[in-house]
N, C-alpha and C. Protein backbone atom coordinates (compact mmCIF):
# COMPACT_ATOMS: atom_id res chain seq x y z
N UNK A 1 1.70 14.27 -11.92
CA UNK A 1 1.43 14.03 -10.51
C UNK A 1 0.52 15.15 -10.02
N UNK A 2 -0.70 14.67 -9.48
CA UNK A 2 -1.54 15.62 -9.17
C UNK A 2 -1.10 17.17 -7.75
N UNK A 3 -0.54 15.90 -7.29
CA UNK A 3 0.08 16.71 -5.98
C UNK A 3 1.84 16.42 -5.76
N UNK A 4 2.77 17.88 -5.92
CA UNK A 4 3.59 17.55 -6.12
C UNK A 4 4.26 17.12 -4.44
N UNK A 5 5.41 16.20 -4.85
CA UNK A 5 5.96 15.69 -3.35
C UNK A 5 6.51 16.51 -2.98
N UNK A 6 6.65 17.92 -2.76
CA UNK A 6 7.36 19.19 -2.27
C UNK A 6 5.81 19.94 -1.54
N UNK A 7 5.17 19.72 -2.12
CA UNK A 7 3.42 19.85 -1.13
C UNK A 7 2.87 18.50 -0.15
N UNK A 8 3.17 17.34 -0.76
CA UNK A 8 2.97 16.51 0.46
C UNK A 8 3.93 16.52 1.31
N UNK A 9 5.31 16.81 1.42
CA UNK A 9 6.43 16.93 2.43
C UNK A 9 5.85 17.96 2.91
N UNK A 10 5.29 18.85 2.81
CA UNK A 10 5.04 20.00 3.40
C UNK A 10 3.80 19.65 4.21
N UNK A 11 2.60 18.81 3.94
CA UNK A 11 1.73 18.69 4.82
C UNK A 11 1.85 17.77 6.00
N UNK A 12 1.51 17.76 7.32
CA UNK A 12 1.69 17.07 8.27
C UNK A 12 0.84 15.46 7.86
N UNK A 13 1.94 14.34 7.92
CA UNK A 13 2.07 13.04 7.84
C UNK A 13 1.74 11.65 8.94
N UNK A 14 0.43 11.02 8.67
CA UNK A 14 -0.10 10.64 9.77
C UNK A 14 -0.23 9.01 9.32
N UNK A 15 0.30 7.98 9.92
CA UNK A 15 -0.01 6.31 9.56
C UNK A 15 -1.40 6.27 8.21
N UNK A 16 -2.22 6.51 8.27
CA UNK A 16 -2.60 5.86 7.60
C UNK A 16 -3.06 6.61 6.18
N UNK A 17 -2.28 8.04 6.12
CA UNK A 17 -1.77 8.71 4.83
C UNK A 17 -0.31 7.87 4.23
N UNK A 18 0.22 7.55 5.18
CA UNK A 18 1.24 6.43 4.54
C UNK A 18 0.69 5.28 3.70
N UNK A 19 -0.10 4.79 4.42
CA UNK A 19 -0.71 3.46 4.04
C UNK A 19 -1.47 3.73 2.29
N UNK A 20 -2.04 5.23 2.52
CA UNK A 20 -2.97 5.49 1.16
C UNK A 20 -1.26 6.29 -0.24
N UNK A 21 -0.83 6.32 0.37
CA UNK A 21 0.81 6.81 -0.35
C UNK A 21 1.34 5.89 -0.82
N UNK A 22 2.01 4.55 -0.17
CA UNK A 22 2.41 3.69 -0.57
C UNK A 22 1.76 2.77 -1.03
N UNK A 23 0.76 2.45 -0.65
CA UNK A 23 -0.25 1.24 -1.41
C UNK A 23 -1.76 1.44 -2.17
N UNK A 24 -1.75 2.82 -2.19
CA UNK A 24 -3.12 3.49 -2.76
C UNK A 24 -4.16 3.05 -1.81
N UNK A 25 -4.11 2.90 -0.60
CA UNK A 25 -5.19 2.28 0.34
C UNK A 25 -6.19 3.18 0.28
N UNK A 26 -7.14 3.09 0.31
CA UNK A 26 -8.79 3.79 0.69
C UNK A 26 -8.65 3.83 2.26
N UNK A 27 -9.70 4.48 3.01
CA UNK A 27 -10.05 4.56 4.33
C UNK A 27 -10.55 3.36 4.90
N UNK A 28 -11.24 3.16 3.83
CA UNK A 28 -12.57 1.39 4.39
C UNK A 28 -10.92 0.46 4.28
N UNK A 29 -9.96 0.19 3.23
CA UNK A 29 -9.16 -0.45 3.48
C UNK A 29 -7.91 -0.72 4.42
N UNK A 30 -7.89 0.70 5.28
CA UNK A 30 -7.37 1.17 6.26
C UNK A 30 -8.32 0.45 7.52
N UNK A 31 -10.00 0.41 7.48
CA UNK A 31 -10.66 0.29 8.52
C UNK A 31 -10.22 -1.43 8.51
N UNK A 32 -10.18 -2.40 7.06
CA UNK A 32 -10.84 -3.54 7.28
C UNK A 32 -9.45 -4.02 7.60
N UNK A 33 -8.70 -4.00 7.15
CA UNK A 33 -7.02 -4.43 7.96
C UNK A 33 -6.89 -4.28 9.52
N UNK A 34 -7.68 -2.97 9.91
CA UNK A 34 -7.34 -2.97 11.24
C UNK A 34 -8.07 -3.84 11.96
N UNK A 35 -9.54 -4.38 11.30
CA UNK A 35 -10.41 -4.87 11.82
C UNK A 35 -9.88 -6.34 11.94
N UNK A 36 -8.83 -6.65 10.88
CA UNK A 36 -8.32 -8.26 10.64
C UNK A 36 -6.92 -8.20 11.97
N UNK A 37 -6.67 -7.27 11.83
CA UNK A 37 -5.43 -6.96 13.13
C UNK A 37 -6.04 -7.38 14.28
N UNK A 38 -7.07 -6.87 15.06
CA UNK A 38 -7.51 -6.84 16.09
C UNK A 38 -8.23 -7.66 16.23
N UNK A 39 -8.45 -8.56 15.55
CA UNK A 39 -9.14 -9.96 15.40
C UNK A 39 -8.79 -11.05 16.18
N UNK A 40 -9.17 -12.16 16.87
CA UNK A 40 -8.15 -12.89 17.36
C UNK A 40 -8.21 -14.19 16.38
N UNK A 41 -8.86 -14.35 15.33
CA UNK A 41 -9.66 -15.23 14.42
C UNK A 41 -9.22 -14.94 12.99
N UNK A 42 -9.35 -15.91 11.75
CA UNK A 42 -9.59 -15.47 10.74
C UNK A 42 -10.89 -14.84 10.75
N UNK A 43 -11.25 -13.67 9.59
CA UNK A 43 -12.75 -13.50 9.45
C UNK A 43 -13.30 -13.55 7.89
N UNK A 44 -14.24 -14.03 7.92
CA UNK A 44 -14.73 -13.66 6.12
C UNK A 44 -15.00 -12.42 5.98
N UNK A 45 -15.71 -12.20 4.64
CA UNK A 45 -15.60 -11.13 3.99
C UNK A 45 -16.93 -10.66 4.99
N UNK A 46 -18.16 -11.58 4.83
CA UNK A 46 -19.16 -11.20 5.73
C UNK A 46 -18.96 -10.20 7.40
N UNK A 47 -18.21 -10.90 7.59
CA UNK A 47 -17.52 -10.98 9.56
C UNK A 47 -16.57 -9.52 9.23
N UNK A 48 -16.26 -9.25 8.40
CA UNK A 48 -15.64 -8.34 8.47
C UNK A 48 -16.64 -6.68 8.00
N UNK A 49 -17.27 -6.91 6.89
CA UNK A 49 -18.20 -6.16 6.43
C UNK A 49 -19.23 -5.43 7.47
N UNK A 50 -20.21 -6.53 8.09
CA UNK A 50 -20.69 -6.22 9.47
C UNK A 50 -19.77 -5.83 10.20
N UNK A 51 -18.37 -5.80 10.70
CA UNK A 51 -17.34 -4.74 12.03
C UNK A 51 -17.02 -3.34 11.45
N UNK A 52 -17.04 -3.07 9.60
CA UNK A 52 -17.08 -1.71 9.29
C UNK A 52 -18.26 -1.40 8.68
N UNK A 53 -19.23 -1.97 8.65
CA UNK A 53 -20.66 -1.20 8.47
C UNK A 53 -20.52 -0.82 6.66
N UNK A 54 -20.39 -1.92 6.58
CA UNK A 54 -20.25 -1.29 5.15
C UNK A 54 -21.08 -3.02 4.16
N UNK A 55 -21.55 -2.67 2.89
CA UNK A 55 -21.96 -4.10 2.41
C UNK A 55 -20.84 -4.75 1.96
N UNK A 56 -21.05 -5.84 1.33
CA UNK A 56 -20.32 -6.92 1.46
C UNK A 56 -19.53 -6.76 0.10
N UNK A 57 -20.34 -6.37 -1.04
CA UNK A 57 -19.16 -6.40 -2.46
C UNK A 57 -18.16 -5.32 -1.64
N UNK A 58 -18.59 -3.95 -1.52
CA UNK A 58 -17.42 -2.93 -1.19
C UNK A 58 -16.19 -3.11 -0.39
N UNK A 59 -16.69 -4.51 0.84
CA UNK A 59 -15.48 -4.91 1.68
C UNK A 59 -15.03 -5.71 0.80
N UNK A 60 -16.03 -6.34 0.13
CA UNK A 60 -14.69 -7.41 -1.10
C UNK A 60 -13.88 -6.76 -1.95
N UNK A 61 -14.11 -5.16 -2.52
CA UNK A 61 -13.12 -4.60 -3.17
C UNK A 61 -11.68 -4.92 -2.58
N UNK A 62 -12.71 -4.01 -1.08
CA UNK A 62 -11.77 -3.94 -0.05
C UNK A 62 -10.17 -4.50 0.05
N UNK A 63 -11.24 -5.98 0.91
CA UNK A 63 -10.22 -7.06 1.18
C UNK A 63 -9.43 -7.16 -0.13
N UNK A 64 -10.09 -7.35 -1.26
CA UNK A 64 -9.22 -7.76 -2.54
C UNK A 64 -7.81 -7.16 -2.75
N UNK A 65 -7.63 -5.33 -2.44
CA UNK A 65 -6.57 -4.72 -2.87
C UNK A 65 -5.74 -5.07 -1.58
N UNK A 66 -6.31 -4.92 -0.54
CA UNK A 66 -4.74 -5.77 0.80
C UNK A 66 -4.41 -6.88 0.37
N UNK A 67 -5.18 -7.96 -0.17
CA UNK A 67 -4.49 -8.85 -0.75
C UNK A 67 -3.21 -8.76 -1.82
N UNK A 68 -3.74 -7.98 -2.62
CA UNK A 68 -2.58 -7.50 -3.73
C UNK A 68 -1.33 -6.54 -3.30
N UNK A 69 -1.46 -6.23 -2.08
CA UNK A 69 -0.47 -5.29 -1.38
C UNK A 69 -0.36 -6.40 -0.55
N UNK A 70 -0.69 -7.37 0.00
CA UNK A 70 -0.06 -8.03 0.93
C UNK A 70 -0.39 -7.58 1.94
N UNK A 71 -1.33 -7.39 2.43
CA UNK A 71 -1.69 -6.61 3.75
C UNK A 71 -2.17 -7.74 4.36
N UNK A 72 -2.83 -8.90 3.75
CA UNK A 72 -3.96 -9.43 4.41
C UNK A 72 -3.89 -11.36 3.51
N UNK A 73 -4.02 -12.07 4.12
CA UNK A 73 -3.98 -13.20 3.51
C UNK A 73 -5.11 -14.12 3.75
N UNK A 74 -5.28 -15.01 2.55
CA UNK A 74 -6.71 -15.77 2.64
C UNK A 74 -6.17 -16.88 2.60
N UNK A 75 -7.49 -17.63 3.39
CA UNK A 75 -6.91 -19.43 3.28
C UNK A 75 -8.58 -19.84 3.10
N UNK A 76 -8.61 -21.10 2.39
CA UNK A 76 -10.19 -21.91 1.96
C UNK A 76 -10.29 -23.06 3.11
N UNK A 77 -11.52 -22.61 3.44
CA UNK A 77 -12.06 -23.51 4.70
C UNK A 77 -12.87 -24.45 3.76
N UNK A 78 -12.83 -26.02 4.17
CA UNK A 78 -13.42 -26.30 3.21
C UNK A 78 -14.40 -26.91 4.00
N UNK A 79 -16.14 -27.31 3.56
CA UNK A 79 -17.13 -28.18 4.54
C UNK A 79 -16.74 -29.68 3.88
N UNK A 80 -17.26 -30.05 5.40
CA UNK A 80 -17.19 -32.02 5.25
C UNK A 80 -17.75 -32.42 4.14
N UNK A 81 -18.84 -31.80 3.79
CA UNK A 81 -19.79 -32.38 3.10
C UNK A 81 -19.50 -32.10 1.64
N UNK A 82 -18.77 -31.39 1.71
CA UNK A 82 -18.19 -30.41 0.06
C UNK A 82 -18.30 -28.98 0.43
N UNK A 83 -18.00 -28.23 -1.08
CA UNK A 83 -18.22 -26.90 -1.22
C UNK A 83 -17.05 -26.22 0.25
N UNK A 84 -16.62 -24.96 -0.25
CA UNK A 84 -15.78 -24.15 0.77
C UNK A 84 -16.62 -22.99 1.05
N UNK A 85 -15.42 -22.23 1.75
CA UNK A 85 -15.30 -20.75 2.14
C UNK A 85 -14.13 -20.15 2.21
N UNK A 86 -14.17 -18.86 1.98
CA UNK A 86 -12.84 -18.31 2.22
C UNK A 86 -12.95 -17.66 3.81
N UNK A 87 -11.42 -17.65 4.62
CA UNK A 87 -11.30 -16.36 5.58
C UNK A 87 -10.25 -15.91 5.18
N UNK A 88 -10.12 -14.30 6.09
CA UNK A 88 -8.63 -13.59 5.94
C UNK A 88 -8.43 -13.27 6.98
N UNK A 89 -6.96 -13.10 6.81
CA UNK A 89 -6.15 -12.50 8.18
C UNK A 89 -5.00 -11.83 7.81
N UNK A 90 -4.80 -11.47 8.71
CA UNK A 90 -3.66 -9.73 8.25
C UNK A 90 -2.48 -10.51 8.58
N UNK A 91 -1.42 -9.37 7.98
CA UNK A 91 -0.60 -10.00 8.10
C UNK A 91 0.22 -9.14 8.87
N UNK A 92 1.32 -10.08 9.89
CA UNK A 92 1.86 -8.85 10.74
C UNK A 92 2.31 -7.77 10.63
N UNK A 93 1.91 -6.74 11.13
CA UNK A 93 2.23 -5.20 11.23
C UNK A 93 4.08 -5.14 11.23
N UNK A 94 4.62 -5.90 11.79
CA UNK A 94 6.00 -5.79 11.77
C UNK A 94 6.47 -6.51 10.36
N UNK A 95 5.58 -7.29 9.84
CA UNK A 95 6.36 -7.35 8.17
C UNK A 95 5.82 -6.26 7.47
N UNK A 96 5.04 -5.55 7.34
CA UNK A 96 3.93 -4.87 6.59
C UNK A 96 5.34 -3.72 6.71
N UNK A 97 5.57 -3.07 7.92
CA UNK A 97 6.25 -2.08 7.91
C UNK A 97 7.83 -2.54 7.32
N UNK A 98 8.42 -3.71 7.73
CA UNK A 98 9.73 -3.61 6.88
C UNK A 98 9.65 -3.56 5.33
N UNK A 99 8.35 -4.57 4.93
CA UNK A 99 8.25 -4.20 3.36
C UNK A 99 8.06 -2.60 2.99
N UNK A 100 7.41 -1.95 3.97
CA UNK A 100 6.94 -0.15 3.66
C UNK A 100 8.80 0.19 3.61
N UNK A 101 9.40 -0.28 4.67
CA UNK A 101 10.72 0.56 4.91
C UNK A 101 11.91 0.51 3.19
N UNK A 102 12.16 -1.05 2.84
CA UNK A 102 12.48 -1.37 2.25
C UNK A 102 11.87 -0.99 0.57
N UNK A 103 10.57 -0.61 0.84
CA UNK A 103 10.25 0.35 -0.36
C UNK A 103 10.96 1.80 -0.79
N UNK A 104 10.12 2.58 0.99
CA UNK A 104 10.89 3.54 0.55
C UNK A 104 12.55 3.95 0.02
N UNK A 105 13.26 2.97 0.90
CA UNK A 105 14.75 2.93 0.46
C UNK A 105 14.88 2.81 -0.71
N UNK A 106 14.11 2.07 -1.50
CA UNK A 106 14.31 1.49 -2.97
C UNK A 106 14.13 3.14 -3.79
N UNK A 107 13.14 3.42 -3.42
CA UNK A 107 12.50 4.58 -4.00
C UNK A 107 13.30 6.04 -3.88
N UNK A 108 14.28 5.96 -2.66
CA UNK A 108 15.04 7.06 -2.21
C UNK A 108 16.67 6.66 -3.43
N UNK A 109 16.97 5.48 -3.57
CA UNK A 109 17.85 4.97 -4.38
C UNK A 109 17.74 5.44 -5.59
N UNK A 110 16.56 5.49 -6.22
CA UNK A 110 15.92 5.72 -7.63
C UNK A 110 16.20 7.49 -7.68
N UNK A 111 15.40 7.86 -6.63
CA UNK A 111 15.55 9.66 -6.98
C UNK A 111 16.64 9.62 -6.80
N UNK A 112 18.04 9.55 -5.87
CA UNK A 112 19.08 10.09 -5.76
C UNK A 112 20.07 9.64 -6.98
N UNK A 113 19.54 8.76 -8.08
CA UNK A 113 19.93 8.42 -9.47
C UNK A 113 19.83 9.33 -10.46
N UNK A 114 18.50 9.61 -10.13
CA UNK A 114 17.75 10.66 -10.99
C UNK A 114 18.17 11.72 -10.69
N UNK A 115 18.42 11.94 -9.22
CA UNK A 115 19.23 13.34 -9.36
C UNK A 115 20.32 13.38 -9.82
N UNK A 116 21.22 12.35 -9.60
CA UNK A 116 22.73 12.61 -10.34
C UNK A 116 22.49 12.99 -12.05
N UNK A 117 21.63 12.30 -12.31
CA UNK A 117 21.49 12.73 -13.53
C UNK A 117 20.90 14.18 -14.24
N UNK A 118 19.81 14.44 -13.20
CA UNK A 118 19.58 15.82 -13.40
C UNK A 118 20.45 17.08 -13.27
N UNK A 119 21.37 16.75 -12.20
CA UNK A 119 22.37 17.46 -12.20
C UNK A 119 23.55 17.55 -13.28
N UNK A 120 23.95 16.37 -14.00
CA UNK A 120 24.81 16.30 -14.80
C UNK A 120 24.37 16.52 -16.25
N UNK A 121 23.26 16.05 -16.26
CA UNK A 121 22.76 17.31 -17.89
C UNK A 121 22.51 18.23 -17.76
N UNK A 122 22.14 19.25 -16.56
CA UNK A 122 21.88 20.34 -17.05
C UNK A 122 23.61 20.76 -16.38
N UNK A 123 24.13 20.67 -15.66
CA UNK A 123 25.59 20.79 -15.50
C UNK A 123 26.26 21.24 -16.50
N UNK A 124 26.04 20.57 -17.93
CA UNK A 124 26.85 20.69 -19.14
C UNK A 124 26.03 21.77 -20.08
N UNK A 125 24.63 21.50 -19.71
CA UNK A 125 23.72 22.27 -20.71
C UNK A 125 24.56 23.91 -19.95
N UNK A 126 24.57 24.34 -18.64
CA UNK A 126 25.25 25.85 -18.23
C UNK A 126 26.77 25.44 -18.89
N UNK A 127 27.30 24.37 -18.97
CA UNK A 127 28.82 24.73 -19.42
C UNK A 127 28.74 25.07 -21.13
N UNK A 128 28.07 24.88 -21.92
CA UNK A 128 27.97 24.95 -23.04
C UNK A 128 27.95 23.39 -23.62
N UNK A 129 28.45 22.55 -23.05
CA UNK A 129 28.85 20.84 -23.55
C UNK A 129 27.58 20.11 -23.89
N UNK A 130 26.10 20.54 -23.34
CA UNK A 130 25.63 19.80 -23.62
C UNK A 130 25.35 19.00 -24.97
N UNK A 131 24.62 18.25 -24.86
CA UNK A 131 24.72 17.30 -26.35
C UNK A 131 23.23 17.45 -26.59
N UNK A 132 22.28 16.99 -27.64
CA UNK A 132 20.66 16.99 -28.03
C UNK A 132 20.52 15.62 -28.00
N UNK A 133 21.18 14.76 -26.86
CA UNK A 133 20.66 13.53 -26.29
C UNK A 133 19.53 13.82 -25.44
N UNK A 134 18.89 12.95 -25.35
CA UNK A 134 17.45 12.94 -24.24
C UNK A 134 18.05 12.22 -22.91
């Protein structure tokens, strides 16, 4: 771990360092979610690209990883005539955060496992009991 979590607890913690913590978000992916939030519309990849000034593959990275985190959902518009399009739209901020909450819990479950266990091998390793199990 490049940065240990006893240095990020220590640095002051702001929304959308959460967002890049729990879901590896970028900044542009931070910008284009908010841009789908404040939307009153679906938008394409285009419609969205032009509101963060950025070209169009990079917002498609973009959009792509909220999709895979669930940040953001697509539906296919299709023309009369044939052939589609895609738009996206975010998905509510009040699910986004119970899935964040329900992570971290999961994740607080896991270390306080790991600690019982850290504590109880080396527990035995100071009593003399330990064993040359891993």
């Amino acid at each position: 771990m490049a940065n240990s979590m006893a240095k990020q607890l220590q640095q002051e913690m702001v929304c959308e360092g959460l967002l890049e913590c729990l879901h590896g978000h970028t900044q542009l992916d931070t910008a284009c979610y908010r841009v789908l939030v404040e939307s009153d519309e679906p938008l394409t990849i285009d419609d969205v690209a032009e509101r963060v000034d950025r070209e169009r593959s990079t917002t498609y990275r973009s959009i792509q990883r909220l999709l895979q985190s669930g940040f953001v959902k697509k539906e296919q518009i299709n023309y009369e005539h044939g052939g589609y399009y895609h738009v996206y739209f975010s998905t509510p901020p009040t699910q986004i955060a119970r899935d964040m909450q329900r992570t971290v819990n999961n994740w607080y479950a896991k270390m306080d496992r790991l600690i019982g266990v850290f504590e109880a091998k080396y527990e035995r390793a100071s009593d003399g009991t330990a064993t040359t199990e891993q």
